[in-house]
C-alpha atoms as a PDB file:
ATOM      1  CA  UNK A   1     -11.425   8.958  11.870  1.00  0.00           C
ATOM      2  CA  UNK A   2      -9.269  11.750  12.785  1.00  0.00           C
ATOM      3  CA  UNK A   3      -7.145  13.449   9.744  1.00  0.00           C
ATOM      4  CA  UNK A   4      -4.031  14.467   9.667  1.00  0.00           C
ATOM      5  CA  UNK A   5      -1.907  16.695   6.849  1.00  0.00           C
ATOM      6  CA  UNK A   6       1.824  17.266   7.475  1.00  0.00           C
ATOM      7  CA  UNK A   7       4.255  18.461   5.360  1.00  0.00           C
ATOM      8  CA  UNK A   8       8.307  18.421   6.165  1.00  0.00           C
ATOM      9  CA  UNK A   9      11.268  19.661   4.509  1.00  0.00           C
ATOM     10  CA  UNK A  10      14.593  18.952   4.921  1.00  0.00           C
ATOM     11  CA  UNK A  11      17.773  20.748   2.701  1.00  0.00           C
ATOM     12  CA  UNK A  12      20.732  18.442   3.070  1.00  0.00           C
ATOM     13  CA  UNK A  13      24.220  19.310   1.558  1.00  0.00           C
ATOM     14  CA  UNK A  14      24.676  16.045   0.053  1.00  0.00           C
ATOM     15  CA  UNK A  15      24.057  15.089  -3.711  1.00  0.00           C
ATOM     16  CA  UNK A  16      20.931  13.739  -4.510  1.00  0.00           C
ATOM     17  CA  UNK A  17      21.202  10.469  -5.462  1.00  0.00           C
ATOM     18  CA  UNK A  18      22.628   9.583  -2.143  1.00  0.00           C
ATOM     19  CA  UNK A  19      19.889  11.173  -0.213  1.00  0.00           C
ATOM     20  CA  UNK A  20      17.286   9.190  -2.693  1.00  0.00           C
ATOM     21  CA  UNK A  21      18.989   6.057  -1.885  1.00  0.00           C
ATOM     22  CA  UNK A  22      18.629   6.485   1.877  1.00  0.00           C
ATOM     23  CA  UNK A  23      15.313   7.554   1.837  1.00  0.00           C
ATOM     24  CA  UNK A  24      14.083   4.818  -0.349  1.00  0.00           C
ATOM     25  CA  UNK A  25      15.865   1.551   1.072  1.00  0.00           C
ATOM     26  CA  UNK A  26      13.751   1.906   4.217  1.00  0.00           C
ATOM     27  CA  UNK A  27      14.589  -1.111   5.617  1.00  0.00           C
ATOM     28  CA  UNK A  28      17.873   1.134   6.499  1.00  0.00           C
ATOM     29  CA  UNK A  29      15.910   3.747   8.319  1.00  0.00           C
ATOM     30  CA  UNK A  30      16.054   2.034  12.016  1.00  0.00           C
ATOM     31  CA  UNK A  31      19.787   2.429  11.351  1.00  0.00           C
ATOM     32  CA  UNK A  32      19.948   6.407  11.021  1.00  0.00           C
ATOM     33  CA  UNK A  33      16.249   7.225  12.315  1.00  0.00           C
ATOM     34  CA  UNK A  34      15.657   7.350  15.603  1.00  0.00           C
ATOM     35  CA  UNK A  35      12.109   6.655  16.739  1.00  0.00           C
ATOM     36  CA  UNK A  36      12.024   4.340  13.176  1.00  0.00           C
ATOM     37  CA  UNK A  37      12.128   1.174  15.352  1.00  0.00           C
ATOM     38  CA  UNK A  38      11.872  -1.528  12.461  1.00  0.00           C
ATOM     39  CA  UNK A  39      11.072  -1.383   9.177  1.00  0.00           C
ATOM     40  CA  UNK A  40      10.502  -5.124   7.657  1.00  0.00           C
ATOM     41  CA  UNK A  41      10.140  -5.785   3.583  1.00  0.00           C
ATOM     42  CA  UNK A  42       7.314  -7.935   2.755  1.00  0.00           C
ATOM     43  CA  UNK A  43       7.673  -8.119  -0.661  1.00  0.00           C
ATOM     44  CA  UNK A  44       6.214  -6.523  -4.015  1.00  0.00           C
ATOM     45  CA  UNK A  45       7.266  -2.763  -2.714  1.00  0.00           C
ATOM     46  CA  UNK A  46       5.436  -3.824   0.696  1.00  0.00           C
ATOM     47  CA  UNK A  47       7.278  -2.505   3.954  1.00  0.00           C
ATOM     48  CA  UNK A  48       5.724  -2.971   7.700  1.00  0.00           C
ATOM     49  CA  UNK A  49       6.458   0.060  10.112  1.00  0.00           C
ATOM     50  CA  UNK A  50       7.021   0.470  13.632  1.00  0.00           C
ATOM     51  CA  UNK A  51       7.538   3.678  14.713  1.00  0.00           C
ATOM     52  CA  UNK A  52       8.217   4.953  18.693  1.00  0.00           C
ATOM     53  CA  UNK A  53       9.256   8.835  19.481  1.00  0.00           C
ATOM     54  CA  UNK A  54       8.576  11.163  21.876  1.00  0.00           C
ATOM     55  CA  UNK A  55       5.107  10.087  22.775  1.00  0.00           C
ATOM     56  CA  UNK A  56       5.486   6.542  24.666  1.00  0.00           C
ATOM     57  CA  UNK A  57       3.251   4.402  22.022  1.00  0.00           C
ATOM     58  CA  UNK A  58       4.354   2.508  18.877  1.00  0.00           C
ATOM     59  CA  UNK A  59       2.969   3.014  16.076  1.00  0.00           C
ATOM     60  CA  UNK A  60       2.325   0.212  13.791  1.00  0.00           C
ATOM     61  CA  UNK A  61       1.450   0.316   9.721  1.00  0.00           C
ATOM     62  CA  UNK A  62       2.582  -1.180   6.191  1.00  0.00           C
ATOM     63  CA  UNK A  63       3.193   1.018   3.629  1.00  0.00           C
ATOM     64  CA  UNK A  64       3.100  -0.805   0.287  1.00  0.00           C
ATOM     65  CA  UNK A  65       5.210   1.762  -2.474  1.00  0.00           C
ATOM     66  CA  UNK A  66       2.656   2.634  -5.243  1.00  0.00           C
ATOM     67  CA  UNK A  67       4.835   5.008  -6.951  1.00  0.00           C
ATOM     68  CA  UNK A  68       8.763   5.398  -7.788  1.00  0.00           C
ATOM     69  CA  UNK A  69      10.442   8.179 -10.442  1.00  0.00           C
ATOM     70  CA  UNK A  70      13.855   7.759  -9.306  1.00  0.00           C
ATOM     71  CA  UNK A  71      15.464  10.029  -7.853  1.00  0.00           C
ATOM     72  CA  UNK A  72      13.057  12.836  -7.793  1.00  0.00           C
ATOM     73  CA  UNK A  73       9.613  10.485  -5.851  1.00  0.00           C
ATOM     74  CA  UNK A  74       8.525   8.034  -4.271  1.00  0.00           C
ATOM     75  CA  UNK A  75       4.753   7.345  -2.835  1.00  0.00           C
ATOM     76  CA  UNK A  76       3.336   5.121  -1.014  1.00  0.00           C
ATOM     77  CA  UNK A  77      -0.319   3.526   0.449  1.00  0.00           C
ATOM     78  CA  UNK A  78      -0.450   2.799   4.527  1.00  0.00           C
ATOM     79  CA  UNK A  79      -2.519   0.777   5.820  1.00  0.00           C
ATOM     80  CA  UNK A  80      -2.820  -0.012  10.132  1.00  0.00           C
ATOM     81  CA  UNK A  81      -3.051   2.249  12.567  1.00  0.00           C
ATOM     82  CA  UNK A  82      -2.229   4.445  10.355  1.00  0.00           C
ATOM     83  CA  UNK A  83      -3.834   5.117   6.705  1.00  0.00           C
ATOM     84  CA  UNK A  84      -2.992   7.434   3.829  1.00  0.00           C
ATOM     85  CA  UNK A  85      -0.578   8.379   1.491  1.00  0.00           C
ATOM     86  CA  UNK A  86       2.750   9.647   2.044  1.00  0.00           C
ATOM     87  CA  UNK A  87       5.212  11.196  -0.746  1.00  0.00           C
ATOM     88  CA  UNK A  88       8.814  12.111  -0.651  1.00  0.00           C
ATOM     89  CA  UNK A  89       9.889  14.179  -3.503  1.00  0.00           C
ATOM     90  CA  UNK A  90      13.594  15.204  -4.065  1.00  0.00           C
ATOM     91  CA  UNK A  91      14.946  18.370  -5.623  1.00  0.00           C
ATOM     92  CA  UNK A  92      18.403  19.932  -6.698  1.00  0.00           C
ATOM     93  CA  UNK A  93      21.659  18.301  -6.935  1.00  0.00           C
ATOM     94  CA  UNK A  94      23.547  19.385  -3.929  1.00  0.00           C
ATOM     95  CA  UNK A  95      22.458  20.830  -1.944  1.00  0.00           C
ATOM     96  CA  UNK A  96      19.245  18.476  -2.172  1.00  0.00           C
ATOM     97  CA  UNK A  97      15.740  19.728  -1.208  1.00  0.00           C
ATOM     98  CA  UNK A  98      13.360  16.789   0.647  1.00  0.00           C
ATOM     99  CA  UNK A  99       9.486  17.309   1.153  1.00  0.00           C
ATOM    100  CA  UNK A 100       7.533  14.698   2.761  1.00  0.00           C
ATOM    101  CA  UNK A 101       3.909  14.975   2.284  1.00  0.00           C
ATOM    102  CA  UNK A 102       2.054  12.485   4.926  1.00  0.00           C
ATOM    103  CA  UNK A 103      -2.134  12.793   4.994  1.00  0.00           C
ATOM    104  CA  UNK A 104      -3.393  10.158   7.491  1.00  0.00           C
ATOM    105  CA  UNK A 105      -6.306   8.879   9.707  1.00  0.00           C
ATOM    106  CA  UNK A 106      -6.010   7.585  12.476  1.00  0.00           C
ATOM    107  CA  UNK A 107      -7.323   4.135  12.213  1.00  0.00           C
ATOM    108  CA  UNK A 108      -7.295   2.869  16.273  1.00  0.00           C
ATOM    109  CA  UNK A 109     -10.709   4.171  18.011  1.00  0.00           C
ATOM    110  CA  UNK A 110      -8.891   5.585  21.268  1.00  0.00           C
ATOM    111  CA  UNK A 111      -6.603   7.929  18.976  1.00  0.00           C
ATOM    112  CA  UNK A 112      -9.830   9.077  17.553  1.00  0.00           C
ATOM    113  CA  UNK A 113     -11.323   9.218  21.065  1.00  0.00           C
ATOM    114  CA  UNK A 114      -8.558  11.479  22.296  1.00  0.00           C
ATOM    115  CA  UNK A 115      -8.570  13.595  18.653  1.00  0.00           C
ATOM    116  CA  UNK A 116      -9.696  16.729  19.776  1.00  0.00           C
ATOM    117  CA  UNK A 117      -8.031  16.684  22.635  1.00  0.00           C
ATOM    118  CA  UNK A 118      -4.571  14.996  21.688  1.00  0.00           C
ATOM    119  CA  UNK A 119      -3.871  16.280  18.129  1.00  0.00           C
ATOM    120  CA  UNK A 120      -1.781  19.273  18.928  1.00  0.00           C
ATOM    121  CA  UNK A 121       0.540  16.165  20.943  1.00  0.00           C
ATOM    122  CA  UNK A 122       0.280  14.063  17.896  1.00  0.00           C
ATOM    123  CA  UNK A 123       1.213  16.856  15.693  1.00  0.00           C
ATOM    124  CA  UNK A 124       4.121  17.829  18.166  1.00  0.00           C
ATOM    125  CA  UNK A 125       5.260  14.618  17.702  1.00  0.00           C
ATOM    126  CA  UNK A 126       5.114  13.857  13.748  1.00  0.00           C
ATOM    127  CA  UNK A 127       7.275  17.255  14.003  1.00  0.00           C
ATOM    128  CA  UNK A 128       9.533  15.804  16.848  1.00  0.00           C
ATOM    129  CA  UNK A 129       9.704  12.302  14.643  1.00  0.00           C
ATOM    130  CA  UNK A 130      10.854  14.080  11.902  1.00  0.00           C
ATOM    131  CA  UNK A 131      13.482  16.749  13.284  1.00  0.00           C
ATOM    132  CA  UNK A 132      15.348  13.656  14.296  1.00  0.00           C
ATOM    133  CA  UNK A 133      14.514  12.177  10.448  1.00  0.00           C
ATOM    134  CA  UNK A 134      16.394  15.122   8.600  1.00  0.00           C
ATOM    135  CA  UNK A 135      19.237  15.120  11.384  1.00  0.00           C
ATOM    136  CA  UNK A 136      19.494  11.150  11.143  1.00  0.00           C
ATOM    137  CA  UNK A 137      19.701  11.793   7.679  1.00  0.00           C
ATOM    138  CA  UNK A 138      22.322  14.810   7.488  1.00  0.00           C
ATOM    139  CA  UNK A 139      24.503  12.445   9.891  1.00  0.00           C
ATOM    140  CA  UNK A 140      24.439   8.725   7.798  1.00  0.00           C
ATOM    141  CA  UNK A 141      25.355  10.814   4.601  1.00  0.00           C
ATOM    142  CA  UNK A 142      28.194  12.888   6.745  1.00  0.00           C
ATOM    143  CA  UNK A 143      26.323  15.896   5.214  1.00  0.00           C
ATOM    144  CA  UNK A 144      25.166  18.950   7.107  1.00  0.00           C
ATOM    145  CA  UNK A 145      21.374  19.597   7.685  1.00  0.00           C
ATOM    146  CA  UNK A 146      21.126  23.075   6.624  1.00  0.00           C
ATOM    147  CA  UNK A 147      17.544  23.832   7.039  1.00  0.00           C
ATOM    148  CA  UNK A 148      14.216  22.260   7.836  1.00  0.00           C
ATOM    149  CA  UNK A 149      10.575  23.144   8.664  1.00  0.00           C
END
């Protein structure tokens, strides 16, 4: 399986237990994330994904929420096409620091067919998914986006 290590962060001039609440009620994220096409709660901190972005392919995984420490993390187990952990972590007060740690395989052979070849389009568009994350983000809060990477 192909691997995959990303990490994002976004600084958003908004207090942070707004941005916490955001982040974690996911099944908000289609609302103010675009590429997040539906996010549906399963029960017991389980949460089935569908993402779509740049690259014309939906993505499909559950993420079940293994860890919460509110409002500073939250971490959590996918399993689908996609599989690995992901962790948000939350600094400051305002303006509030976001990192998003994602480490995933690829679970569907033709991604891992195309690997070598296709990763630096895959990468392109985590980073592409996410831009639109922190300024979907900025915008539900009213906040500005003041910096990401």
């Amino acid at each position: 399986m192909a691997e995959y290590r990303f990490l994002t962060t976004w600084i958003v001039d908004a207090e942070r237990p707004r941005v916490w609440h955001a982040i974690h009620d996911m099944t908000c994220w289609p609302d103010w994330w675009r590429g997040v096409v539906s996010v549906e709660a399963l029960g017991d901190d389980r949460y089935r994904h569908t993402w779509r972005s740049v690259v014309p392919y939906a993505v499909r995984f559950d993420v079940h929420v293994t860890r919460v420490d509110e409002p500073r993390l939250m971490e959590g187990q996918a399993t689908g096409e996609l599989a690995g952990v992901g962790t948000w972590r939350l600094w400051g007060d305002r303006p509030t620091v976001v990192t998003y740690e994602w480490n995933v395989r690829t679970t569907r052979p033709w991604m891992n067919l195309v690997a070598p070849f296709a990763r630096p389009v895959f990468e392109w568009n985590h980073n592409a998914v996410m831009r639109r994350g922190g300024e979907g983000l900025a915008s539900r809060l009213g906040a500005t986006l003041l910096a990401r990477s």
